[in-house]
C-alpha atoms as a PDB file:
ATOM      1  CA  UNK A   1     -44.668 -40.056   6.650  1.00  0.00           C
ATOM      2  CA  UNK A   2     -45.150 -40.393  10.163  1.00  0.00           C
ATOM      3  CA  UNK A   3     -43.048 -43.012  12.068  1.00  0.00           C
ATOM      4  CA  UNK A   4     -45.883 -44.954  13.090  1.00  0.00           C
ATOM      5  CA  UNK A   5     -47.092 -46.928  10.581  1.00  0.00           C
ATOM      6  CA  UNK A   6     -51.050 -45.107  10.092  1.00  0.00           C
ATOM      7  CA  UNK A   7     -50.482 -43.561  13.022  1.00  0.00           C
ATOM      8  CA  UNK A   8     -51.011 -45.967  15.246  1.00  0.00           C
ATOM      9  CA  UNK A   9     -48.595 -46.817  18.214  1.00  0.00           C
ATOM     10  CA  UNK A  10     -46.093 -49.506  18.356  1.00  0.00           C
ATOM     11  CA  UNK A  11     -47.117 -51.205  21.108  1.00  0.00           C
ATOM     12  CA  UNK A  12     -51.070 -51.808  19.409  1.00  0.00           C
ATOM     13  CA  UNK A  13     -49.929 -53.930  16.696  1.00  0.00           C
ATOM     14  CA  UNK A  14     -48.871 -56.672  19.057  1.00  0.00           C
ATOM     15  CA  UNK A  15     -52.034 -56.433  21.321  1.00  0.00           C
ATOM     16  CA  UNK A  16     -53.826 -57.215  17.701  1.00  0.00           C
ATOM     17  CA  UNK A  17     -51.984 -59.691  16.819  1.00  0.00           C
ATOM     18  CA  UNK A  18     -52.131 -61.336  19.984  1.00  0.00           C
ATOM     19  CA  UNK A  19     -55.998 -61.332  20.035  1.00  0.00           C
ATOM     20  CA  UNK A  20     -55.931 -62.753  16.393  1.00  0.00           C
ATOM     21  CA  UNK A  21     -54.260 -65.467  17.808  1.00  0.00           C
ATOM     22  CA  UNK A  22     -55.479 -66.454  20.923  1.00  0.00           C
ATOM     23  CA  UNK A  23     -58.988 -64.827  19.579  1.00  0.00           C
ATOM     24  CA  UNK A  24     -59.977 -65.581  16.028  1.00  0.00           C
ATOM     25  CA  UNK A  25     -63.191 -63.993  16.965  1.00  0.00           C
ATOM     26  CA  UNK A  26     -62.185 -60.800  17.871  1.00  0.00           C
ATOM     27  CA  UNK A  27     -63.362 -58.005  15.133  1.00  0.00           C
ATOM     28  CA  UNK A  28     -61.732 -54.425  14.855  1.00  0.00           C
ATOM     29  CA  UNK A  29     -61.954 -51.559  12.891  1.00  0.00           C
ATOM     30  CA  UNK A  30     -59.548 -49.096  11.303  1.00  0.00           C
ATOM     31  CA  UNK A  31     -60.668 -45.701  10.542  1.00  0.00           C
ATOM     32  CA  UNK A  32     -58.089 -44.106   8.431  1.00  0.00           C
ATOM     33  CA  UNK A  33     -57.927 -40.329   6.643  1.00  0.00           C
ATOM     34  CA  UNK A  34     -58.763 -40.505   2.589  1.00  0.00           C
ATOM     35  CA  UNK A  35     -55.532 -38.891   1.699  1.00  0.00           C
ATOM     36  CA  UNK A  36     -52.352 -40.034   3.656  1.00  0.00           C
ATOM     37  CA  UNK A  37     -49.683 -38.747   1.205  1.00  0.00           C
ATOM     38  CA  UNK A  38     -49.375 -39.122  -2.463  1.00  0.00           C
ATOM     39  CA  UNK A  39     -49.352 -42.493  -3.947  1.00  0.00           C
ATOM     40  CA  UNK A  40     -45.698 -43.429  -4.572  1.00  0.00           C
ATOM     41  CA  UNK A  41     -44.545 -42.259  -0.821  1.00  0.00           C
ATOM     42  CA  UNK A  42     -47.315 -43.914   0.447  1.00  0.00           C
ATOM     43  CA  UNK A  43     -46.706 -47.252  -1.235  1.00  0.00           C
ATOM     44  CA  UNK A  44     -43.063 -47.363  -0.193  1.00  0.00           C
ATOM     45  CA  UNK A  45     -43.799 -46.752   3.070  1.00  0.00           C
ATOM     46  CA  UNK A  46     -46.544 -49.125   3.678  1.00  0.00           C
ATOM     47  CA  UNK A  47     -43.981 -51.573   1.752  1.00  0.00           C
ATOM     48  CA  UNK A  48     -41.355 -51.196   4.247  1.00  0.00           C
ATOM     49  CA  UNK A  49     -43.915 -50.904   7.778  1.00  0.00           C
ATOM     50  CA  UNK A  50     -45.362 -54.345   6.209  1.00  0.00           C
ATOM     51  CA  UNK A  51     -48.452 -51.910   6.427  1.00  0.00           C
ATOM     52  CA  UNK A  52     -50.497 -53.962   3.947  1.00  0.00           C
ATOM     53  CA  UNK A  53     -50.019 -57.141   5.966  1.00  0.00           C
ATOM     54  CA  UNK A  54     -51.733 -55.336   9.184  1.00  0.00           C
ATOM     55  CA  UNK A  55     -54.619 -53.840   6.885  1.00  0.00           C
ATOM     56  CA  UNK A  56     -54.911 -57.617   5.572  1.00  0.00           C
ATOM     57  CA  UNK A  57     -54.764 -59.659   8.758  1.00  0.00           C
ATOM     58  CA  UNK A  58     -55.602 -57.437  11.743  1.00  0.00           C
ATOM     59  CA  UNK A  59     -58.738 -55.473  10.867  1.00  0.00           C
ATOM     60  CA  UNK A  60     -62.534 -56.676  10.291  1.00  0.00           C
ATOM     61  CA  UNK A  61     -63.585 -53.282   8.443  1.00  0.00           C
ATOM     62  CA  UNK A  62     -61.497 -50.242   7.828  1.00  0.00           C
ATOM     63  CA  UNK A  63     -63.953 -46.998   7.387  1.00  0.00           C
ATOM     64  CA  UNK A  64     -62.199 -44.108   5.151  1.00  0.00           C
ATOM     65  CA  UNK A  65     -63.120 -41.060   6.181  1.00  0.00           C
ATOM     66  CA  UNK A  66     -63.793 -39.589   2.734  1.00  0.00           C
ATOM     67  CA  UNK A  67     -65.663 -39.597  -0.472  1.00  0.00           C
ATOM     68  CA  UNK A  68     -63.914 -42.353  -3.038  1.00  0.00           C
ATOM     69  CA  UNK A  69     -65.069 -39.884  -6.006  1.00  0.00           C
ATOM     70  CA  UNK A  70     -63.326 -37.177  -4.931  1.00  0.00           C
ATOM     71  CA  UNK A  71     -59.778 -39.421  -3.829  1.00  0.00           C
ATOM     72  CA  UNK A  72     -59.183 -43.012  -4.480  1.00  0.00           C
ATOM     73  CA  UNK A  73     -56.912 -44.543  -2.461  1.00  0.00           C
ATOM     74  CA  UNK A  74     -57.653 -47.812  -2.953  1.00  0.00           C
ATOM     75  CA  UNK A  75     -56.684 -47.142  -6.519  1.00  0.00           C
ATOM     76  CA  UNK A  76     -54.030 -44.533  -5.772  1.00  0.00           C
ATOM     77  CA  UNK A  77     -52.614 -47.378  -3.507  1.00  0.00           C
ATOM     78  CA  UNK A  78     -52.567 -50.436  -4.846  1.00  0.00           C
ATOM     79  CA  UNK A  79     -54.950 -52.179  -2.128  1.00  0.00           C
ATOM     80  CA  UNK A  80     -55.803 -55.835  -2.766  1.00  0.00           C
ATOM     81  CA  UNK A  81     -58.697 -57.701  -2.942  1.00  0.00           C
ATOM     82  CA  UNK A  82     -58.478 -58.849  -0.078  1.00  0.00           C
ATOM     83  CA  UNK A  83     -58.227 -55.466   1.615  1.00  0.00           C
ATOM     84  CA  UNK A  84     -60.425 -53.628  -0.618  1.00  0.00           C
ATOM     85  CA  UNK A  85     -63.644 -55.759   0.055  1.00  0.00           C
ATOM     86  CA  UNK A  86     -63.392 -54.983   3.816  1.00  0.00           C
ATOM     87  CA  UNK A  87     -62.859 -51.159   3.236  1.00  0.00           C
ATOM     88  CA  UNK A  88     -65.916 -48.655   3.422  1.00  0.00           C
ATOM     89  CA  UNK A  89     -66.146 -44.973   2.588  1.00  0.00           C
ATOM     90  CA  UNK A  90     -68.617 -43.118   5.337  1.00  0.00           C
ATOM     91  CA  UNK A  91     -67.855 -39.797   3.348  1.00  0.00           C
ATOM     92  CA  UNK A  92     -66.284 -36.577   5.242  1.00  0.00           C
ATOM     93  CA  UNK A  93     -67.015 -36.021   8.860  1.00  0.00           C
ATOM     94  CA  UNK A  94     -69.440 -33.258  10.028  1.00  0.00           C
ATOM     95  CA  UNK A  95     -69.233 -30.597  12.657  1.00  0.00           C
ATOM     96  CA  UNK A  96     -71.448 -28.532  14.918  1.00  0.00           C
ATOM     97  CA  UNK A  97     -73.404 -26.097  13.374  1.00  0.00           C
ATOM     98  CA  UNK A  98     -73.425 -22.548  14.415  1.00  0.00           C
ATOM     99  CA  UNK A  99     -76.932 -20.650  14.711  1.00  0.00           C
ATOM    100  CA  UNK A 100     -77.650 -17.263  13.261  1.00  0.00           C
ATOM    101  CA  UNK A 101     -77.919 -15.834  16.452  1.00  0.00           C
ATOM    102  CA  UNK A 102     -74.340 -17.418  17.273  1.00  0.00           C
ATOM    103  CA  UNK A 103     -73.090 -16.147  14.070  1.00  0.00           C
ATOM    104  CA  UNK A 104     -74.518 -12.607  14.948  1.00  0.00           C
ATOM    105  CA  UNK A 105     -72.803 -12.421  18.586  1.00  0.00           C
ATOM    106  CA  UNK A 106     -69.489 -13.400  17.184  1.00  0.00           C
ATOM    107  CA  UNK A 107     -69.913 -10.541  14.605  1.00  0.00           C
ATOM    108  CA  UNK A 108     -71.041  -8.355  17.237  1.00  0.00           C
ATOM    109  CA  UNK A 109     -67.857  -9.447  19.294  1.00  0.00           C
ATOM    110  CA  UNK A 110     -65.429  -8.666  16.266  1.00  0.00           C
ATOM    111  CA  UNK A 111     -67.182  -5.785  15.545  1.00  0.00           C
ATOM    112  CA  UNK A 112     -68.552  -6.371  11.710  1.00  0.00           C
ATOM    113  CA  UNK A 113     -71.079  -4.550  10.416  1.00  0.00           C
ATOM    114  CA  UNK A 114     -73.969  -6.230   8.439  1.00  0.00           C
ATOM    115  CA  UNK A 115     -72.661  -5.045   5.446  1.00  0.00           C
ATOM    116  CA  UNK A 116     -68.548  -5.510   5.565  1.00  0.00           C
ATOM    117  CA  UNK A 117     -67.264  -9.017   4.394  1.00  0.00           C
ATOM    118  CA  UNK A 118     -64.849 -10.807   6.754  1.00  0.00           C
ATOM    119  CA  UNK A 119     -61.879 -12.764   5.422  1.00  0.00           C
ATOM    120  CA  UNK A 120     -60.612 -15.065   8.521  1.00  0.00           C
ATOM    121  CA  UNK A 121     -57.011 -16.734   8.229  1.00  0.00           C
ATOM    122  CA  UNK A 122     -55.827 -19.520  10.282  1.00  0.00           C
ATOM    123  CA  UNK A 123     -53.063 -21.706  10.243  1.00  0.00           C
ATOM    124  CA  UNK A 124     -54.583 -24.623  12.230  1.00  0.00           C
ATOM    125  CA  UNK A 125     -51.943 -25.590  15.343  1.00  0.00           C
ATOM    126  CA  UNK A 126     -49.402 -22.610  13.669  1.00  0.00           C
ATOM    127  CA  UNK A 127     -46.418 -24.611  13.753  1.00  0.00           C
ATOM    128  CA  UNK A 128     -45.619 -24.366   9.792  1.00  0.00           C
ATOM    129  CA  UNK A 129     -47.930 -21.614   9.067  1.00  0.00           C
ATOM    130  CA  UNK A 130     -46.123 -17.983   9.710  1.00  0.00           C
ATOM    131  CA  UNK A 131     -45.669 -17.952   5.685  1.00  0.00           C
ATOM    132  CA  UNK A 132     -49.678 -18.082   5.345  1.00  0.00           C
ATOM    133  CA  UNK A 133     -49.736 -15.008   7.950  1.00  0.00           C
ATOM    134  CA  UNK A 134     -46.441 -12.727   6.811  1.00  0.00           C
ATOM    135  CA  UNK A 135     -48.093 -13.304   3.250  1.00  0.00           C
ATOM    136  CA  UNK A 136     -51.223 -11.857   4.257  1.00  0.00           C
ATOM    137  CA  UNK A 137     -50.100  -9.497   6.188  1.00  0.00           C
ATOM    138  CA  UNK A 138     -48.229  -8.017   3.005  1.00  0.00           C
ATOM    139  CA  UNK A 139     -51.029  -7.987   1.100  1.00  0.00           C
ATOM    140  CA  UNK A 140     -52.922  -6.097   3.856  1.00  0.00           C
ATOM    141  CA  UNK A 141     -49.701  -3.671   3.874  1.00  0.00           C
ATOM    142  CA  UNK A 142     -49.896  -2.717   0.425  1.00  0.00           C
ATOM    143  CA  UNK A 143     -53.203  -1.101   0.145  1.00  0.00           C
ATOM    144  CA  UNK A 144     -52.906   2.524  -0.003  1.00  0.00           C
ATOM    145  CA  UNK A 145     -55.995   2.844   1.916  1.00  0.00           C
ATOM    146  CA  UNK A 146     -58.527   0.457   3.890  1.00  0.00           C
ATOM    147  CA  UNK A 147     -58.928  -2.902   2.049  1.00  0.00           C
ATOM    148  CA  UNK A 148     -62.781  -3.244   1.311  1.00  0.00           C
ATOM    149  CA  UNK A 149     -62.902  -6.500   4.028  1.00  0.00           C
ATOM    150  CA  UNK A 150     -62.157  -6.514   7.747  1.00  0.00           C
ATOM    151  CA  UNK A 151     -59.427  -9.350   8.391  1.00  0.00           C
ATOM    152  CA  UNK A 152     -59.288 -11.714  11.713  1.00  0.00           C
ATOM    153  CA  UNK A 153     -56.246 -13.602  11.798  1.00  0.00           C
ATOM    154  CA  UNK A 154     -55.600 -16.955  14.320  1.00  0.00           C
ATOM    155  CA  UNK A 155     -52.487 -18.003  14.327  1.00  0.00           C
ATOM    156  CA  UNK A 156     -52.337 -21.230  16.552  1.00  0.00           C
ATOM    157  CA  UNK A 157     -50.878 -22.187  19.734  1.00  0.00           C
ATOM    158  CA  UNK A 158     -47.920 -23.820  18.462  1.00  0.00           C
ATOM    159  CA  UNK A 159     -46.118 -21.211  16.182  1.00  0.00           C
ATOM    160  CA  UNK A 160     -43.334 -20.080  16.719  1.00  0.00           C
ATOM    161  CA  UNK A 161     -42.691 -17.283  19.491  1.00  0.00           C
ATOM    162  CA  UNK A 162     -40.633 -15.122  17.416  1.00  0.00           C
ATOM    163  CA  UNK A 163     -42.945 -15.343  14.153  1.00  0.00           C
ATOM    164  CA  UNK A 164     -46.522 -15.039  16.331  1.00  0.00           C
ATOM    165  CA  UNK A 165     -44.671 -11.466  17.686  1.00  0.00           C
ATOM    166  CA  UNK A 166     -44.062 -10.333  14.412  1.00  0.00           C
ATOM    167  CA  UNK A 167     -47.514 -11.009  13.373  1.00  0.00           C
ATOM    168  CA  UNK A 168     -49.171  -9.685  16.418  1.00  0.00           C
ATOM    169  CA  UNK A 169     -47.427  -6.370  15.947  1.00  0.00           C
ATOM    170  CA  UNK A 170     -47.885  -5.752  12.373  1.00  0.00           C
ATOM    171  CA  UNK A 171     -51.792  -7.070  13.254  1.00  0.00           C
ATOM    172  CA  UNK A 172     -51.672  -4.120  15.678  1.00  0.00           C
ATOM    173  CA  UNK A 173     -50.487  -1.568  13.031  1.00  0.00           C
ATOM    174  CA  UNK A 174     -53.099  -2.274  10.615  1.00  0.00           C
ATOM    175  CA  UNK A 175     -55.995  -2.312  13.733  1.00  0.00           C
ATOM    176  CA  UNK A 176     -56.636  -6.445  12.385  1.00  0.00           C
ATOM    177  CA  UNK A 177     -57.820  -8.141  15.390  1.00  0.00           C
ATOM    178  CA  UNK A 178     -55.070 -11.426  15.751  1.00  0.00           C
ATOM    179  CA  UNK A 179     -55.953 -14.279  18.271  1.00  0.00           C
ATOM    180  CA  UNK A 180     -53.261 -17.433  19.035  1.00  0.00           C
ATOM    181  CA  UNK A 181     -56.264 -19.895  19.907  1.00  0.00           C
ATOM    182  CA  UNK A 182     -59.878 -19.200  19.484  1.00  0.00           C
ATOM    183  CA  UNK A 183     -62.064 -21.752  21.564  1.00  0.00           C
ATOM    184  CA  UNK A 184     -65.305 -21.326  19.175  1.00  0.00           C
ATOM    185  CA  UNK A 185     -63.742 -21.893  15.321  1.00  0.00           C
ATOM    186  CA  UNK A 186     -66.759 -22.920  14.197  1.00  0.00           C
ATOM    187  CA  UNK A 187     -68.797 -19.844  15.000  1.00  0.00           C
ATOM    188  CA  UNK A 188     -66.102 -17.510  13.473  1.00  0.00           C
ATOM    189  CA  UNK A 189     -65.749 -19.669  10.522  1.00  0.00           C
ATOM    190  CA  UNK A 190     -69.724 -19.380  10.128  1.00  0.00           C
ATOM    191  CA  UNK A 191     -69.454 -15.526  10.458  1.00  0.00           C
ATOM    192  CA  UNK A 192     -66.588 -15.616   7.241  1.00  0.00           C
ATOM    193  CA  UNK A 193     -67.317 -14.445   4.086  1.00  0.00           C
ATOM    194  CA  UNK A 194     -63.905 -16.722   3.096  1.00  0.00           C
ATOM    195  CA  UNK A 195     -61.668 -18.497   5.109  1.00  0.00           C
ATOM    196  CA  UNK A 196     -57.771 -18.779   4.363  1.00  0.00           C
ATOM    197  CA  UNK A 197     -56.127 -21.618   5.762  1.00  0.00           C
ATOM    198  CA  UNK A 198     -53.803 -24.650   4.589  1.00  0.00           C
ATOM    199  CA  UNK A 199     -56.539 -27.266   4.421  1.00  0.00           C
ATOM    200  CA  UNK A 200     -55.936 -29.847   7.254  1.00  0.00           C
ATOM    201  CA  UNK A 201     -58.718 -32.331   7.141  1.00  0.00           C
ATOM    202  CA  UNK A 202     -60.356 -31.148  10.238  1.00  0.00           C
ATOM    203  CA  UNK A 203     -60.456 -27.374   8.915  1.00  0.00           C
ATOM    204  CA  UNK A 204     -61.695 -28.440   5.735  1.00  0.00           C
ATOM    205  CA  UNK A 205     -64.599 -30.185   7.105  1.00  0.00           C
ATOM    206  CA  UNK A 206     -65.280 -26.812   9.630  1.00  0.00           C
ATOM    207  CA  UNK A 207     -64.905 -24.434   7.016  1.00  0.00           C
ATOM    208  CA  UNK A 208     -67.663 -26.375   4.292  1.00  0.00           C
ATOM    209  CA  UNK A 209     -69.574 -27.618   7.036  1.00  0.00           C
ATOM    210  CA  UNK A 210     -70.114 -23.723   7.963  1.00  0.00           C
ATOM    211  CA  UNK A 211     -71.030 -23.413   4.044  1.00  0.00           C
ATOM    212  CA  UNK A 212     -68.292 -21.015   4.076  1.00  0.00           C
ATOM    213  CA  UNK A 213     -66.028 -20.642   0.975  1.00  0.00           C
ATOM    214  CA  UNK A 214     -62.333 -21.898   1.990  1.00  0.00           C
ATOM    215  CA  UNK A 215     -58.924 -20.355  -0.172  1.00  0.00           C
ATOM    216  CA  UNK A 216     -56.393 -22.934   0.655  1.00  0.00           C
ATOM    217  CA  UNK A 217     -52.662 -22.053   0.906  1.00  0.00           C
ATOM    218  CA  UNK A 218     -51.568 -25.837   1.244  1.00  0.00           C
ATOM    219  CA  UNK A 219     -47.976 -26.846   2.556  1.00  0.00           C
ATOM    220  CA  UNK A 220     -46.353 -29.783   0.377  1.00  0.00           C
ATOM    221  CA  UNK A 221     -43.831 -30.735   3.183  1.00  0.00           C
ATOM    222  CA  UNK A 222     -43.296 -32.909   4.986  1.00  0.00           C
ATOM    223  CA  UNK A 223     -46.184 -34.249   3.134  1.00  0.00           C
ATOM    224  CA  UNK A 224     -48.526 -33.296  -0.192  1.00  0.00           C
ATOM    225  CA  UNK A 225     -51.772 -34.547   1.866  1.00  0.00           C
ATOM    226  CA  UNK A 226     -52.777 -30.932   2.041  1.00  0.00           C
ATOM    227  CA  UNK A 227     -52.078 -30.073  -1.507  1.00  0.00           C
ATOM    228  CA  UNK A 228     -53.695 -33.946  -3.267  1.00  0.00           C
ATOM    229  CA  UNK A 229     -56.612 -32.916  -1.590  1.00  0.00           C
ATOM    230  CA  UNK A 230     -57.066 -28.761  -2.366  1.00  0.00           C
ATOM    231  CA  UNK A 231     -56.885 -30.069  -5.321  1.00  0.00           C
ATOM    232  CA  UNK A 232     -59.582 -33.152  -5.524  1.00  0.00           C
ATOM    233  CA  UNK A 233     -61.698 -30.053  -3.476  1.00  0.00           C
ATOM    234  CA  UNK A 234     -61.134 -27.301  -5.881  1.00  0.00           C
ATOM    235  CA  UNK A 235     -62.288 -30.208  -8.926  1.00  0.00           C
ATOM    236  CA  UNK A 236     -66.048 -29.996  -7.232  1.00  0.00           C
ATOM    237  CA  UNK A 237     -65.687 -26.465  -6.736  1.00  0.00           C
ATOM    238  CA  UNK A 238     -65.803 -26.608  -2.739  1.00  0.00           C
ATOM    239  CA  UNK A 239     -62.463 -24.602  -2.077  1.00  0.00           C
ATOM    240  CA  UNK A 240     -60.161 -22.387  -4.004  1.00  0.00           C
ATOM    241  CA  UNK A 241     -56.365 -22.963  -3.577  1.00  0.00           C
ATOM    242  CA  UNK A 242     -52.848 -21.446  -3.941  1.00  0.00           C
ATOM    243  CA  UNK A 243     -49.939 -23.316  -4.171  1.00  0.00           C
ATOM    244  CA  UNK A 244     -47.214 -23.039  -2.187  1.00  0.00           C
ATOM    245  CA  UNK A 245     -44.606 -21.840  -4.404  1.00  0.00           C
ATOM    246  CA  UNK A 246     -47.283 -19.782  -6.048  1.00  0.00           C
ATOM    247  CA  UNK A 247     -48.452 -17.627  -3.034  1.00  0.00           C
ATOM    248  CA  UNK A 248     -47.468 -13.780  -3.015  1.00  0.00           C
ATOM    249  CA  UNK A 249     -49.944 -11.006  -1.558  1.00  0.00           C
ATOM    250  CA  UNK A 250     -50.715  -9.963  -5.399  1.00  0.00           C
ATOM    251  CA  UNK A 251     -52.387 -13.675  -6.015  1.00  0.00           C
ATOM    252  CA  UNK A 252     -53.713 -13.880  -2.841  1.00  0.00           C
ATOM    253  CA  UNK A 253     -55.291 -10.127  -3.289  1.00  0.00           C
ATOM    254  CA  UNK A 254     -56.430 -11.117  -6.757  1.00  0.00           C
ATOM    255  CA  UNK A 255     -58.099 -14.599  -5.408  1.00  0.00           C
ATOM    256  CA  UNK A 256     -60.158 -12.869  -2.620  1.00  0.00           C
ATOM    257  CA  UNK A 257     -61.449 -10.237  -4.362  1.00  0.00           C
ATOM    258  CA  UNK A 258     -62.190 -12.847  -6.558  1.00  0.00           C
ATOM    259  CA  UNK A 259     -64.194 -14.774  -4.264  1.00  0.00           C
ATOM    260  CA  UNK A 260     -65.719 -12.128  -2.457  1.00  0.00           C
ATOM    261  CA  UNK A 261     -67.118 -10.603  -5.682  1.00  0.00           C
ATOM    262  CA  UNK A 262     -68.225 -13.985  -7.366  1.00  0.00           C
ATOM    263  CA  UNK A 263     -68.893 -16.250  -4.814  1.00  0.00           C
ATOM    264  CA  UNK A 264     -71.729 -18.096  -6.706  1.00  0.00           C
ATOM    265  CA  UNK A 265     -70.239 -21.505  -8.554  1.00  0.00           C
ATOM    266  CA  UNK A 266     -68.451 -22.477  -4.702  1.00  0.00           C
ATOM    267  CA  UNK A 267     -71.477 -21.379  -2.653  1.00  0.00           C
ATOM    268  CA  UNK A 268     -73.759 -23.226  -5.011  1.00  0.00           C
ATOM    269  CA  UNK A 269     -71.186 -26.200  -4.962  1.00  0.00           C
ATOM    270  CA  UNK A 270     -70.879 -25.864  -1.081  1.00  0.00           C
ATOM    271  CA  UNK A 271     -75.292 -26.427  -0.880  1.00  0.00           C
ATOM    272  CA  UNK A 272     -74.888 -29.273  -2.472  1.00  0.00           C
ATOM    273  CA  UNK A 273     -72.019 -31.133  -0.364  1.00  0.00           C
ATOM    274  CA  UNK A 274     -73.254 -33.086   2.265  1.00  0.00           C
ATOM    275  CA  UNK A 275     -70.799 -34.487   5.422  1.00  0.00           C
ATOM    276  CA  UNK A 276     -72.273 -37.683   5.585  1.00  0.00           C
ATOM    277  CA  UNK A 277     -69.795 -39.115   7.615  1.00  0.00           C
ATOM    278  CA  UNK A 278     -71.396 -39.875  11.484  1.00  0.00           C
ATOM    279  CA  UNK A 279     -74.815 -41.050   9.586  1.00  0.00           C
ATOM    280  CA  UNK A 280     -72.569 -43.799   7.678  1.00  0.00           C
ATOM    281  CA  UNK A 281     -70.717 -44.976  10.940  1.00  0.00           C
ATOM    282  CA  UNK A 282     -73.569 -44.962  12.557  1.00  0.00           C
ATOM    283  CA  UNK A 283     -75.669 -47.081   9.979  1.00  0.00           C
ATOM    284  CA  UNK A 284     -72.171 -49.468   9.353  1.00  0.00           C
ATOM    285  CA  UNK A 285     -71.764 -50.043  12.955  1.00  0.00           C
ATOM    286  CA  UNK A 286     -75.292 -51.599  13.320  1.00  0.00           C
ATOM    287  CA  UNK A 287     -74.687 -53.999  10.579  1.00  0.00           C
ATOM    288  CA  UNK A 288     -70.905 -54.509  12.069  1.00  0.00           C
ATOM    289  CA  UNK A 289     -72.989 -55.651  14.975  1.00  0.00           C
ATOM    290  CA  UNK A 290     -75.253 -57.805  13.570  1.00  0.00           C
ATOM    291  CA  UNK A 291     -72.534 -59.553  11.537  1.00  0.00           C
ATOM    292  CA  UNK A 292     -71.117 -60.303  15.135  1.00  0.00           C
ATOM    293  CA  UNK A 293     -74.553 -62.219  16.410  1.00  0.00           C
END
């Protein structure tokens, strides 16, 4: 877990609990992720960072960013009564949404045809995710001729030098077009036929909010965050996934041509799934007002 207890910064806790007690008045809100870590990590830590005492006594309303069907946490862990009755699921949080005449420039810019598939890879920041890209690039190596998809790999700013060279170069000797930072995700992600990544919230909610179908390669370190909720996606049939220990260019071959060739259940899935989550702030924070007067 992170050493700040929800993320939050040391130094807020004692602003809060100053206004609590020289303002009783004073209302906040908490907006927290749906999935922090799985349950018994999360419990112990919140145990020891007397987390459940701030949810209890510092916060008005805490908004989950999520969908409690799809991930509990309020059952997963162990929130009171007490903390329960203030907390309020808004569901998953939507992103800009690309036009067809974006989505046709940025093909036009990568050079796809009408009628080629795209498979996009990214690794969100890149820090922990040069496995996702050597992987893929194997796969990509074995073929004995031209896969039957064009590939655009983004690695992120933040891996490592010495991995981001290797991947550029053996980008170069396939002719697979490899980018460290690309300022328009959500365009490229609209232009996928499937997106690889490791399923970060934020991604997640680009990738489906696209209506693109996402194969997640999900870390379980330091953290399972990634991998609880490929998972509780890949239940609805919004994403397919690969665990960690599981991932080798013959799955990963096998699960794209899969999805590229039967793309039906997730794309019908995908139409239905709706990212309701600015509409419900938006509608909570009016009657979060009106409590107030």
């Amino acid at each position: 877990m992170d050493k700040e207890p929800l993320g939050l910064k040391k130094e807020i806790l004692p602003t809060l609990q100053w206004l609590r007690r020289c303002r009783p008045d004073t209302r906040s809100i908490l907006g927290l992720r749906d999935i922090m870590d799985d349950a018994v990590t999360v419990k112990k830590d919140w145990k020891r960072k007397k987390v459940y005492e701030h949810l209890e006594n510092l916060y008005s309303e805490i908004w989950i960013y999520g969908i409690q069907d799809y991930y509990d946490p309020i059952n997963e862990y162990d929130i009171s009564p007490a903390i329960s009755q203030k907390m309020y699921f808004t569901g998953y949080i939507p992103r800009k949404i690309s036009s067809k005449e974006a989505v046709r420039n940025i093909k036009k810019e990568l050079r796809i045809k009408t009628a080629e598939k795209l498979v996009v890879v990214t690794t969100g920041g890149g820090g922990d995710g040069y496995k996702v890209m050597d992987t893929y690039l194997a796969m990509l190596e074995s073929f004995s001729h031209a896969p039957p998809f064009k590939s655009v790999l983004i690695t992120g700013p933040f891996m490592p030098k010495q991995g981001r060279r290797d991947v550029f170069k053996r980008a170069r000797r396939l002719g697979v077009r490899t980018y460290h930072f690309f300022r328009q995700m959500e365009k490229v992600f609209a232009a996928a036929d499937v997106v690889v990544s490791m399923g970060g919230y934020n991604t997640l909610c680009e990738i489906l909010g696209q209506g693109t179908i996402g194969l997640v390669i999900p870390r379980e370190t330091p953290r399972k965050e990634q991998m609880i909720r490929a998972r509780a996606f890949h239940r609805k049939h919004l994403v397919d996934y690969i665990p960690w220990a599981d991932y080798t260019p013959d799955l990963l071959r096998d699960k794209i041509y899969g999805l590229l060739e039967n793309p039906g259940p997730y794309r019908d899935a995908i139409s239905k799934f709706k990212l309701t989550g600015i509409e419900t702030m938006r509608r909570r924070l009016v009657k979060f007002r009106r409590k107030r007067a």
